[in-house]
C-alpha atoms as a PDB file:
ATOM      1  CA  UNK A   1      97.458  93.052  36.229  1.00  0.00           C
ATOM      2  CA  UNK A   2     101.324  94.313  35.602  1.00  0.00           C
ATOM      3  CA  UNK A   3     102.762  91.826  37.666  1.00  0.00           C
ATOM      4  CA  UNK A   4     100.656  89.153  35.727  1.00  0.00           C
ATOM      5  CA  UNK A   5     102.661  90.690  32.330  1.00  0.00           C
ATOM      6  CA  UNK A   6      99.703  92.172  31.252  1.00  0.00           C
ATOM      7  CA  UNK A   7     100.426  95.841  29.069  1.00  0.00           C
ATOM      8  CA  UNK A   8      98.398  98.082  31.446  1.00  0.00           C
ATOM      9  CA  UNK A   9      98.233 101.787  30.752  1.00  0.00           C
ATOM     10  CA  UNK A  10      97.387 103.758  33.009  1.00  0.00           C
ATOM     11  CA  UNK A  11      93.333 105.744  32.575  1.00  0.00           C
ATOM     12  CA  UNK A  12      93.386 108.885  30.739  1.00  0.00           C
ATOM     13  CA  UNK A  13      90.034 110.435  31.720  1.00  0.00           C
ATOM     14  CA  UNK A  14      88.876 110.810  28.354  1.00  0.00           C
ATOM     15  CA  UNK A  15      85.935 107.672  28.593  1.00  0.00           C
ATOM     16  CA  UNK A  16      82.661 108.080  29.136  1.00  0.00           C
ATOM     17  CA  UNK A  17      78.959 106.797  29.356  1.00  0.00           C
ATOM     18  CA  UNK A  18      75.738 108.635  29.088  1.00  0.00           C
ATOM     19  CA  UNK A  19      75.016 107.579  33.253  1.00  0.00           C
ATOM     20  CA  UNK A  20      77.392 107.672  35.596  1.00  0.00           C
ATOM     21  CA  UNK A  21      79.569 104.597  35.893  1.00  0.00           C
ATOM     22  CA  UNK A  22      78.619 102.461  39.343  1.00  0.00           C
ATOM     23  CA  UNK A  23      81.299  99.645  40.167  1.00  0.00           C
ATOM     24  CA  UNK A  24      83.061  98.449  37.098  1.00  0.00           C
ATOM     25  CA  UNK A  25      82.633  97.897  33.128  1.00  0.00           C
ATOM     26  CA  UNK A  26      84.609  95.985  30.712  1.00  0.00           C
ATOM     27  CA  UNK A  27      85.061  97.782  27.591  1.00  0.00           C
ATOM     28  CA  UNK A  28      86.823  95.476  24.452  1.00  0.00           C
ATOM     29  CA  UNK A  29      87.500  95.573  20.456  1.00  0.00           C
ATOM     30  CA  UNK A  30      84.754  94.178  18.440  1.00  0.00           C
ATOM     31  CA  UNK A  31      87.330  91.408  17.858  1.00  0.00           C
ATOM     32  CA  UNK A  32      90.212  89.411  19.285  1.00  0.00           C
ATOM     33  CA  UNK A  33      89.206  88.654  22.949  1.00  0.00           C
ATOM     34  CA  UNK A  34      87.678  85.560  23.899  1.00  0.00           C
ATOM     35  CA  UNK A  35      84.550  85.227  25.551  1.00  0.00           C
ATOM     36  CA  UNK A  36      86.499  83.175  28.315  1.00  0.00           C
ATOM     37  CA  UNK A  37      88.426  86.041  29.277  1.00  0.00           C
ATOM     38  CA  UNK A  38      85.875  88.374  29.893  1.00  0.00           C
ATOM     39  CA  UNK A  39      84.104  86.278  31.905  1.00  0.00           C
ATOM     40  CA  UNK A  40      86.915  85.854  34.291  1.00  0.00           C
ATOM     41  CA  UNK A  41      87.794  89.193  34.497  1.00  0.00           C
ATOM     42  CA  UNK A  42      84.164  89.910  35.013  1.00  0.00           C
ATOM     43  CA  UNK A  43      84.398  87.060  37.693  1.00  0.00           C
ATOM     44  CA  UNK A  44      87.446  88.950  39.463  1.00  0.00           C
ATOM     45  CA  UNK A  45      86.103  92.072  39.740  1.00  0.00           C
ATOM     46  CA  UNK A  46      83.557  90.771  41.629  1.00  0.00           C
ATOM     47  CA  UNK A  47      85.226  89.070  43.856  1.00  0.00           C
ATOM     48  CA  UNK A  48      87.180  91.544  44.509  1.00  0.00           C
ATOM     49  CA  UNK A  49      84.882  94.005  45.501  1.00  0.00           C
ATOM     50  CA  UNK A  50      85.143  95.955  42.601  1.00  0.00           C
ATOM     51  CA  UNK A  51      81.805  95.666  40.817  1.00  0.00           C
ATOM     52  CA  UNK A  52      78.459  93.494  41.859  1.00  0.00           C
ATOM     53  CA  UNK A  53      77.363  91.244  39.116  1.00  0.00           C
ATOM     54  CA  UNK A  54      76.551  91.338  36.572  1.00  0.00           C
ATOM     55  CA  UNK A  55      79.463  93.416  35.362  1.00  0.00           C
ATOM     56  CA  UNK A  56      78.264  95.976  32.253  1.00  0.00           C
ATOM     57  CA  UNK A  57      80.220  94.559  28.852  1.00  0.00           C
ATOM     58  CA  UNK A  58      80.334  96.919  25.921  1.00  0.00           C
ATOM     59  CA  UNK A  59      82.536  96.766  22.900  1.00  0.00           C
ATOM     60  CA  UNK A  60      83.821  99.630  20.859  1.00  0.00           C
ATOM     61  CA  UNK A  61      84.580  99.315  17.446  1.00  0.00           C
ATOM     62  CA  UNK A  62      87.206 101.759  17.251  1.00  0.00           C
ATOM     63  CA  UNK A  63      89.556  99.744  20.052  1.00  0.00           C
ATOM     64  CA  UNK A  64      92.525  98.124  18.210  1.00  0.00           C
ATOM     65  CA  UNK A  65      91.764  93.915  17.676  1.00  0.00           C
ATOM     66  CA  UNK A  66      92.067  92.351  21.735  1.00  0.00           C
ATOM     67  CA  UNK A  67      91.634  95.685  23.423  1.00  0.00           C
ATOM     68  CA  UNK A  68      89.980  94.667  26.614  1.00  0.00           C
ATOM     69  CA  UNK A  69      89.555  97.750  29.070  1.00  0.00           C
ATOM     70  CA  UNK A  70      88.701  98.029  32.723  1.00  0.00           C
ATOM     71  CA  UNK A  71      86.634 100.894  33.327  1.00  0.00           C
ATOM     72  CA  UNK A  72      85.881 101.514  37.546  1.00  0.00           C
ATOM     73  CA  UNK A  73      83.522 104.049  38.939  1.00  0.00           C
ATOM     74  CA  UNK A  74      81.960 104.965  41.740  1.00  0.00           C
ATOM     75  CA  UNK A  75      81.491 101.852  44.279  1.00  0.00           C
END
C-alpha cells in the first residue's frame, strides 16, 4: 500500500472486536470512502490470501471522513 502512495500507519494494538478477529476486516469513517473502494480492497485481500470472503466491513463513527482501515488476524 506505501509504494501505491497510500498514507499507511503502521497498527497500534489498541483495536478490538468482541470475537477474535479470523483473516481480515475493513474498518472505515461513516463517510468519505466509496463503496468501490472497499470492494476492491475487500477483493485483494482475498486474493491474496489474506481473508476468505466475504471480508467483515464495519464503520466507526469516530474515524476522521475517508478513514479506511485494514484490520488482519489470525489466518
Amino acid at each position: 500500500f506505501r509504494s501505491a502512495g497510500w498514507d499507511v500507519t503502521d497498527p497500534d494494538g489498541r483495536g478490538m472486536f468482541s470475537i477474535p478477529l479470523k483473516g481480515a476486516a475493513i474498518v472505515v469513517a461513516k463517510d468519505g470512502v466509496e463503496r468501490s473502494l472497499i470492494e476492491f480492497i475487500g477483493s485483494a485481500l482475498i486474493v491474496g490470501g489474506v481473508g476468505k470472503g466475504p471480508i467483515l466491513v464495519s464503520t466507526d463513527e469516530k474515524k476522521p471522513s475517508g478513514t479506511l482501515e485494514v484490520w488482519v488476524g489470525s489466518k
